[in-house]
Protein backbone atom coordinates (compact mmCIF):
# COMPACT_ATOMS: atom_id res chain seq x y z
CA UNK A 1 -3.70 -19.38 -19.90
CA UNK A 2 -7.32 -20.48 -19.31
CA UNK A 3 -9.23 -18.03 -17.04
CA UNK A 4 -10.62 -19.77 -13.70
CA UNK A 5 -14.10 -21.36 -14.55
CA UNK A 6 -16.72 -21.42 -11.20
CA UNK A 7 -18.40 -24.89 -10.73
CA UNK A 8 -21.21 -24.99 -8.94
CA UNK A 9 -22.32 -28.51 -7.56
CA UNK A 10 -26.42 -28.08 -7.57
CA UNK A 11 -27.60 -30.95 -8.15
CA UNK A 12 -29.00 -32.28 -5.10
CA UNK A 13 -32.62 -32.14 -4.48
CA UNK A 14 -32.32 -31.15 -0.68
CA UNK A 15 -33.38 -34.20 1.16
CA UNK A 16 -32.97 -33.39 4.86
CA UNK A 17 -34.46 -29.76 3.73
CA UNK A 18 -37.47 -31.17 1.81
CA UNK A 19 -37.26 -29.33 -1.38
CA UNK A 20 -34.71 -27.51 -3.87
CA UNK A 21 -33.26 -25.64 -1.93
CA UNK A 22 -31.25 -23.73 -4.36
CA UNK A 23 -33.21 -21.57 -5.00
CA UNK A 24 -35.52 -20.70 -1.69
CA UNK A 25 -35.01 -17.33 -1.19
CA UNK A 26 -33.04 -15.84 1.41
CA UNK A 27 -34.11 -12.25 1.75
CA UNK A 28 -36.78 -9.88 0.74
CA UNK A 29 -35.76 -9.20 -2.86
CA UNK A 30 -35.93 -13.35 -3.89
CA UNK A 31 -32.34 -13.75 -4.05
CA UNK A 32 -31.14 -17.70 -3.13
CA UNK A 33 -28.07 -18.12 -1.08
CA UNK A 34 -26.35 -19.04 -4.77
CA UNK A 35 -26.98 -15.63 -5.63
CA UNK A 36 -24.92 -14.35 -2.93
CA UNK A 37 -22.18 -16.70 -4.10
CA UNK A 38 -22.38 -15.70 -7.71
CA UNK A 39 -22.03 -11.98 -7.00
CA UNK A 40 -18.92 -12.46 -4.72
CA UNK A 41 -17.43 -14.95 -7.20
CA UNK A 42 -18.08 -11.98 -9.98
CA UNK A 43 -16.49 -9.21 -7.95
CA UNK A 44 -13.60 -11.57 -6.93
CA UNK A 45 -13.34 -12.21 -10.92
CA UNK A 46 -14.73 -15.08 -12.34
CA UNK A 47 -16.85 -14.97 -16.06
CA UNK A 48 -17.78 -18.44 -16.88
CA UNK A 49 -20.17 -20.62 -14.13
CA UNK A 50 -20.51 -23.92 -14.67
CA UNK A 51 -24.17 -25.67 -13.44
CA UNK A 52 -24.08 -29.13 -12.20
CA UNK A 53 -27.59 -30.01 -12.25
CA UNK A 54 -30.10 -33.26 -13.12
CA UNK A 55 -32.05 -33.17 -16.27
CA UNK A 56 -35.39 -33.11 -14.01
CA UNK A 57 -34.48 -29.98 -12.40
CA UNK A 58 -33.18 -28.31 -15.96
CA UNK A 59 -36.23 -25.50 -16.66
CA UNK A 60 -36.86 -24.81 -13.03
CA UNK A 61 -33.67 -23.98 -12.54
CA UNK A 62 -32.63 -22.05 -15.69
CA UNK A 63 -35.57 -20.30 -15.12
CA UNK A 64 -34.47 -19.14 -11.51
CA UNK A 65 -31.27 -18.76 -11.41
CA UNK A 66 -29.04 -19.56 -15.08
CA UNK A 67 -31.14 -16.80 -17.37
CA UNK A 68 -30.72 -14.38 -14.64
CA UNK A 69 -26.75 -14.91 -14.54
CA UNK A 70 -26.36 -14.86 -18.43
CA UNK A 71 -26.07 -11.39 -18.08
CA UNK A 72 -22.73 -11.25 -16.10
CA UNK A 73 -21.19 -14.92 -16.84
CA UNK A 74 -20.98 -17.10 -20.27
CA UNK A 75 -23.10 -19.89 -18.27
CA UNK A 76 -22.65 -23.79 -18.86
CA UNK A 77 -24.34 -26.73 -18.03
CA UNK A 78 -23.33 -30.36 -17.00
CA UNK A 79 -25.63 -33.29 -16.11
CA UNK A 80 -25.08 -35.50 -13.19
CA UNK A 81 -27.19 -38.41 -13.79
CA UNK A 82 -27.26 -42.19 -12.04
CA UNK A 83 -26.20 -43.97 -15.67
CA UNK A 84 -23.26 -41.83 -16.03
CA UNK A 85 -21.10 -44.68 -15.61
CA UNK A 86 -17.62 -46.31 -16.27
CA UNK A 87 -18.08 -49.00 -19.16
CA UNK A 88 -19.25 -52.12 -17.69
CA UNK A 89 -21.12 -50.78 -15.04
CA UNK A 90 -24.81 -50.21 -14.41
CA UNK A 91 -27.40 -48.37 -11.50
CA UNK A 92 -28.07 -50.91 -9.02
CA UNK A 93 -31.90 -51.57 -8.70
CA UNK A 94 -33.57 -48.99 -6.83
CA UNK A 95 -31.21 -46.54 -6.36
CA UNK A 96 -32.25 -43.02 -6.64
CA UNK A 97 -29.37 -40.98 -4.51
CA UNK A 98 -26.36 -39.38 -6.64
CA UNK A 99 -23.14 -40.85 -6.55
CA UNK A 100 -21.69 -37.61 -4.23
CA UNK A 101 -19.54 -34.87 -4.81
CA UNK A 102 -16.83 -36.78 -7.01
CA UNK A 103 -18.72 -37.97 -9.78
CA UNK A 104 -20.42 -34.71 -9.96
CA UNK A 105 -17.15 -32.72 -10.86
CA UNK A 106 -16.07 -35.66 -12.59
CA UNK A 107 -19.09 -35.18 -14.69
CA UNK A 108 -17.42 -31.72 -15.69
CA UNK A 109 -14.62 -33.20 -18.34
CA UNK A 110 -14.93 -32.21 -21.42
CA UNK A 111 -16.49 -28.70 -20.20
CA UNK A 112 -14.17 -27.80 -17.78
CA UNK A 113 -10.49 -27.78 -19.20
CA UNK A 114 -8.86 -24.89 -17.03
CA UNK A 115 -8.45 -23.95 -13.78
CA UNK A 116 -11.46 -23.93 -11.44
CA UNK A 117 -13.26 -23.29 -8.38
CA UNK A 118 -15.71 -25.72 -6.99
CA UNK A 119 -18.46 -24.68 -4.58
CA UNK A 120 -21.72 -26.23 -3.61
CA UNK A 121 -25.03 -24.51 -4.71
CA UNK A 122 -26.54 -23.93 -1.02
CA UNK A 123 -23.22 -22.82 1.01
CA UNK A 124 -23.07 -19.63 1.85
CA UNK A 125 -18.83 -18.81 1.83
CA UNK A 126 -18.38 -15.18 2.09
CA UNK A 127 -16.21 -12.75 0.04
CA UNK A 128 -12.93 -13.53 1.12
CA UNK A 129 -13.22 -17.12 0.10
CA UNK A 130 -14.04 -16.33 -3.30
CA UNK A 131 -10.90 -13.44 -3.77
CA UNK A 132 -8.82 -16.23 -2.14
CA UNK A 133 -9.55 -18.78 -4.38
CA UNK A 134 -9.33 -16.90 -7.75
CA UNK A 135 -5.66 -15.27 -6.52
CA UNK A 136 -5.00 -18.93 -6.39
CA UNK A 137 -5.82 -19.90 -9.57
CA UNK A 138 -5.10 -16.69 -11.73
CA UNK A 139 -1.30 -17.37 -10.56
CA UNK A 140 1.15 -20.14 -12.56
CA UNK A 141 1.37 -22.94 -11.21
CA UNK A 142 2.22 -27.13 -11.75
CA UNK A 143 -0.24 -29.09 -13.13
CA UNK A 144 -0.78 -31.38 -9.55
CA UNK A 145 -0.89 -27.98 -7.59
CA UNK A 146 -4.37 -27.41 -5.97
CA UNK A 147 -5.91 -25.81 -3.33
CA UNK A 148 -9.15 -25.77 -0.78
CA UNK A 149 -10.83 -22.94 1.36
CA UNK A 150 -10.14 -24.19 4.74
CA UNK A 151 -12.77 -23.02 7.60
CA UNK A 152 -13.00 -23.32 11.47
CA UNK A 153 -15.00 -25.84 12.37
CA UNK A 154 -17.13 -23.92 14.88
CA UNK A 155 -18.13 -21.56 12.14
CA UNK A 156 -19.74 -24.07 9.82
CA UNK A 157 -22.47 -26.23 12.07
CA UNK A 158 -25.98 -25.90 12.43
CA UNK A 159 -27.80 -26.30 15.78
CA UNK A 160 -30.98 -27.75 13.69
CA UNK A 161 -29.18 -30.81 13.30
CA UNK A 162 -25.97 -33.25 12.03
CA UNK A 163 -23.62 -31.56 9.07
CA UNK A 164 -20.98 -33.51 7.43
CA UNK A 165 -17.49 -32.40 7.20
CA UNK A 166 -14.25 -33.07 5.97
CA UNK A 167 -11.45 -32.71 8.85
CA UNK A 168 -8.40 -31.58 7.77
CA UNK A 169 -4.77 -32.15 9.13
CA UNK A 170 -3.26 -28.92 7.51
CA UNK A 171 1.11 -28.65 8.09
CA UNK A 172 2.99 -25.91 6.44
CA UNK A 173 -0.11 -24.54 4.92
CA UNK A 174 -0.92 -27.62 2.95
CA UNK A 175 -3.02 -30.43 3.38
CA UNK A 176 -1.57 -33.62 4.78
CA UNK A 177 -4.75 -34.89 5.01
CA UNK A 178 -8.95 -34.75 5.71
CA UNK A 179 -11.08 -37.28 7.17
CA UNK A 180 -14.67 -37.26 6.65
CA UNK A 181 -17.12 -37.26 9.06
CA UNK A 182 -20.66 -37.61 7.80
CA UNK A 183 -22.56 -37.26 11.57
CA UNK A 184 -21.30 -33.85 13.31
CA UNK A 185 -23.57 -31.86 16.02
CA UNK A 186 -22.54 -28.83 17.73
CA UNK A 187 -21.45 -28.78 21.56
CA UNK A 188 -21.63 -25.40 22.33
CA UNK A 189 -18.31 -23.91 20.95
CA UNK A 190 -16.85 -27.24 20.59
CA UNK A 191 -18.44 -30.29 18.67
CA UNK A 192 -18.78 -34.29 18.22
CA UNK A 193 -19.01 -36.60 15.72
CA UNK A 194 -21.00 -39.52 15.86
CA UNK A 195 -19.13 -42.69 14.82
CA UNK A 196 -19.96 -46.37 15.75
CA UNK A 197 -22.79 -45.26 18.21
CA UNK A 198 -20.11 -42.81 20.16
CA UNK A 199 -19.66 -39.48 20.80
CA UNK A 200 -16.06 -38.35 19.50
CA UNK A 201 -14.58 -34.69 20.91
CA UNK A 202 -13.68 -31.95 18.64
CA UNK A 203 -12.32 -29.01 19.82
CA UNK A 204 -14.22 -26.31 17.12
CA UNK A 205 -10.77 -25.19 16.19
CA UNK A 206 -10.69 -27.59 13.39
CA UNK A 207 -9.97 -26.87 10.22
CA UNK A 208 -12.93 -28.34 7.50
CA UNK A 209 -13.07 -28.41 4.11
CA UNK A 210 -17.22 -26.94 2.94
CA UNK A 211 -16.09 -28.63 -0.47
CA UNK A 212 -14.62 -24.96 -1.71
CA UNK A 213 -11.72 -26.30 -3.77
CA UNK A 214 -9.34 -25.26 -6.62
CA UNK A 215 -8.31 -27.38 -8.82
CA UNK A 216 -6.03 -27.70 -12.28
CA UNK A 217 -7.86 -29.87 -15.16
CA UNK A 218 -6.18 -32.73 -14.23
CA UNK A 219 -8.35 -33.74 -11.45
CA UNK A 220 -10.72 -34.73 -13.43
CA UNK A 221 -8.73 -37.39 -14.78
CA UNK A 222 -7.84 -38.95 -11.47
CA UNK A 223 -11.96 -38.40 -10.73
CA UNK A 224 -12.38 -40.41 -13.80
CA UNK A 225 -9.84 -42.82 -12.83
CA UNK A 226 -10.77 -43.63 -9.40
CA UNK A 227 -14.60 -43.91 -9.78
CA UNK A 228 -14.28 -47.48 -11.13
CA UNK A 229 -12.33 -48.59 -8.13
CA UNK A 230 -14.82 -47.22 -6.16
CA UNK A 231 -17.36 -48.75 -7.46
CA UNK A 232 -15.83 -52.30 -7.24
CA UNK A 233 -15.00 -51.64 -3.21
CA UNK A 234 -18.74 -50.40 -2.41
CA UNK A 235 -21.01 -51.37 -5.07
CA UNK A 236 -21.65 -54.43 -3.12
CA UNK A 237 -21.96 -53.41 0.39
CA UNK A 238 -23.74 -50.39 0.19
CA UNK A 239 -25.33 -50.30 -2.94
CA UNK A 240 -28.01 -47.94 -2.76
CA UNK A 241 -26.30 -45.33 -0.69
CA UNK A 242 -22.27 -45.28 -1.16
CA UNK A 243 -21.21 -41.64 -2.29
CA UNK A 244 -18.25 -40.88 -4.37
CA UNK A 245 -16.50 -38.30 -2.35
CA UNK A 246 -14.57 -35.27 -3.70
CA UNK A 247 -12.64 -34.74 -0.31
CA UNK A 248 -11.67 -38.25 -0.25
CA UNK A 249 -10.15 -38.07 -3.99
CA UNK A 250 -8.35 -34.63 -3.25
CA UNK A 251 -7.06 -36.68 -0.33
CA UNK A 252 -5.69 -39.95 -1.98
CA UNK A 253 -3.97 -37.45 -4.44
CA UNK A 254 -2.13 -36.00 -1.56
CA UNK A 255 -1.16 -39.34 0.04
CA UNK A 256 -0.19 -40.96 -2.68
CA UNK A 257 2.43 -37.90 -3.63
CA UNK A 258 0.74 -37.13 -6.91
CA UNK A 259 -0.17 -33.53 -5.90
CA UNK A 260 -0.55 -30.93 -3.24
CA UNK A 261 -3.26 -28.80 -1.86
CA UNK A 262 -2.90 -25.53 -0.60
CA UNK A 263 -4.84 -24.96 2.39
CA UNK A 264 -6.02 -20.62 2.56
CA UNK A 265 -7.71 -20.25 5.81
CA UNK A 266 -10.38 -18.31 6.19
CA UNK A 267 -12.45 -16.20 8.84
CA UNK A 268 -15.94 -16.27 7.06
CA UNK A 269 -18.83 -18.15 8.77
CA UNK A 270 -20.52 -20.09 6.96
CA UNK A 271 -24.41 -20.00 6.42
CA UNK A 272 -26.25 -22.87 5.08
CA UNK A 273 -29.97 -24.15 4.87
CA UNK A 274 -28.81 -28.09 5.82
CA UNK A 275 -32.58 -28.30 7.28
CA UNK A 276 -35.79 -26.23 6.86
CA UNK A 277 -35.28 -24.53 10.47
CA UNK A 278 -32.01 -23.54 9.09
CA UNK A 279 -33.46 -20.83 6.62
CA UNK A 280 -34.91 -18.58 9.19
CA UNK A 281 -30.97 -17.68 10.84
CA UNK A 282 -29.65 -17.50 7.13
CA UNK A 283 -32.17 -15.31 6.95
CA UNK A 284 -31.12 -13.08 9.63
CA UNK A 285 -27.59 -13.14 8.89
CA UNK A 286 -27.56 -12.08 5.37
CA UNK A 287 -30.06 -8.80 6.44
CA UNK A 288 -27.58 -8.26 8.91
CA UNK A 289 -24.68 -8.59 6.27
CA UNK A 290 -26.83 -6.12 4.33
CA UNK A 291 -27.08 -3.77 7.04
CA UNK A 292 -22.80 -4.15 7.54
CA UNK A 293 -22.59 -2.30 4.42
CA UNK A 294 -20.84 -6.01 2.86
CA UNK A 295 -23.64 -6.62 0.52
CA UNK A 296 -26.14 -4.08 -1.78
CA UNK A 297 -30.17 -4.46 -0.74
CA UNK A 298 -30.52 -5.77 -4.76
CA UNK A 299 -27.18 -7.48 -5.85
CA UNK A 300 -27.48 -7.04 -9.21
CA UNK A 301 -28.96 -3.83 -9.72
């Protein structure tokens, strides 16, 4: 049995942020938030890291981050790039933003052909989400059996700003099905989304999916499979901005029967830099982390 493989989606240049934010540093000894993520994915058991990156951020980012974790994981690369496309298809005329979250993992066969984890490069998750995942995926199971980190809500906004998320409707401890919602502000404990030009109630209790997933190999066949309907549906509406969602692929395999996702809860807060005001409170929370005893001052000393 293949040992679970850790994808990490990174990637996006960090357009609300204004700049790659993968690697801005997070505390006093230069460590990004992926660092953080890499060291609890190591202690929860993972060896092999997978990079989703772009060609134009390739020596920048091996130099910051991917030489650095040769030392503790057998490191890989994959290249999301606009013209990695079904036949017959081509990059509409101008457009410069990735297809989303779904083509990059997509991007992954033919590297990827075991279990795996995927997170996104600038998420902060938090220890238990990484053990949780990699029980899940050490253990036997069916081929269409997968599984997500599910958070609270309330535990994953920013109050710099909007955050996307993906709502989940979670019964018997699986997923019955998630709902994205790409405009979500904080409310004190509670929160709205924005849809139509209206203000939509959420309670904070929510369960969200911060695109932590487990999946078997064979996701990335329905990935592959689904793109070119996708692109027939939105190419001409939108086509300069429509994303190829993850969540939304993870859902249509659980509402069309053809799998199941496992939903393990957890009671980590996220941290995140969505927006430049963002870093200072990551920041803070990570020295404070540090000071908990839950993290060394140097990581990988």
């Amino acid at each position: 049995m293949h040992k679970p493989t850790l994808v990490v989606m990174a990637a996006g240049m960090g357009s609300r942020f204004g700049g790659l934010k993968q690697i801005m540093a997070v505390d006093d000894r230069d460590h990004p938030i992926l660092d953080f993520s890499l060291f609890d994915a190591h202690r929860a058991g993972f060896r092999r890291v997978v990079f989703i990156i772009k060609h134009e951020i390739e020596d920048t980012f091996r130099a910051a981050v991917g030489q650095r974790m040769e030392k503790y994981f057998d490191v890989n690369y994959v290249f999301q790039e606009l013209d990695v496309l079904p036949q017959g298809f081509a990059v509409p005329e101008g457009r410069t933003k990735p297809w989303g979250t779904g083509h990059a993992v997509a991007c992954c066969r033919g590297v990827v052909d075991g279990p795996f984890a995927v997170i996104n490069a600038d998420d902060f998750y938090g220890e238990e989400a990484f053990r949780r995942i990699y029980e899940f995926l050490a253990a036997e199971h069916p081929a269409n059996r997968h599984a997500m980190v599910g958070y609270r809500l309330r535990n994953t906004v920013t109050e710099n700003g909007y955050v996307s998320r993906g709502i989940c409707a979670v019964e018997n401890g699986l997923l019955a099905d998630v709902t994205e919602r790409t405009h979500i502000e904080p409310r004190g404990s509670a929160a709205v989304y924005m849809e139509d030009g209206a203000e939509h109630p959420l309670t904070g209790d929510e369960t969200v999916s911060m695109n932590f997933w487990g999946f078997s190999p064979q996701i990335l066949d329905e990935l592959w499979a689904r793109f070119p309907v996708f692109l027939r549906e939105r190419l001409d509406r939108d086509p300069l901005k429509c994303e190829y969602y993850l969540p939304a692929v993870a859902n249509a395999v659980v509402q069309e029967k053809l799998g199941t996702v496992a939903v393990l809860e957890c009671g980590e807060v996220w941290h995140g830099v969505t927006y430049r005001e963002d870093l200072q409170s990551v920041k803070d929370a990570i020295a404070q982390l540090k000071r908990d005893g839950r993290y060394p001052e140097d990581l990988w000393d």
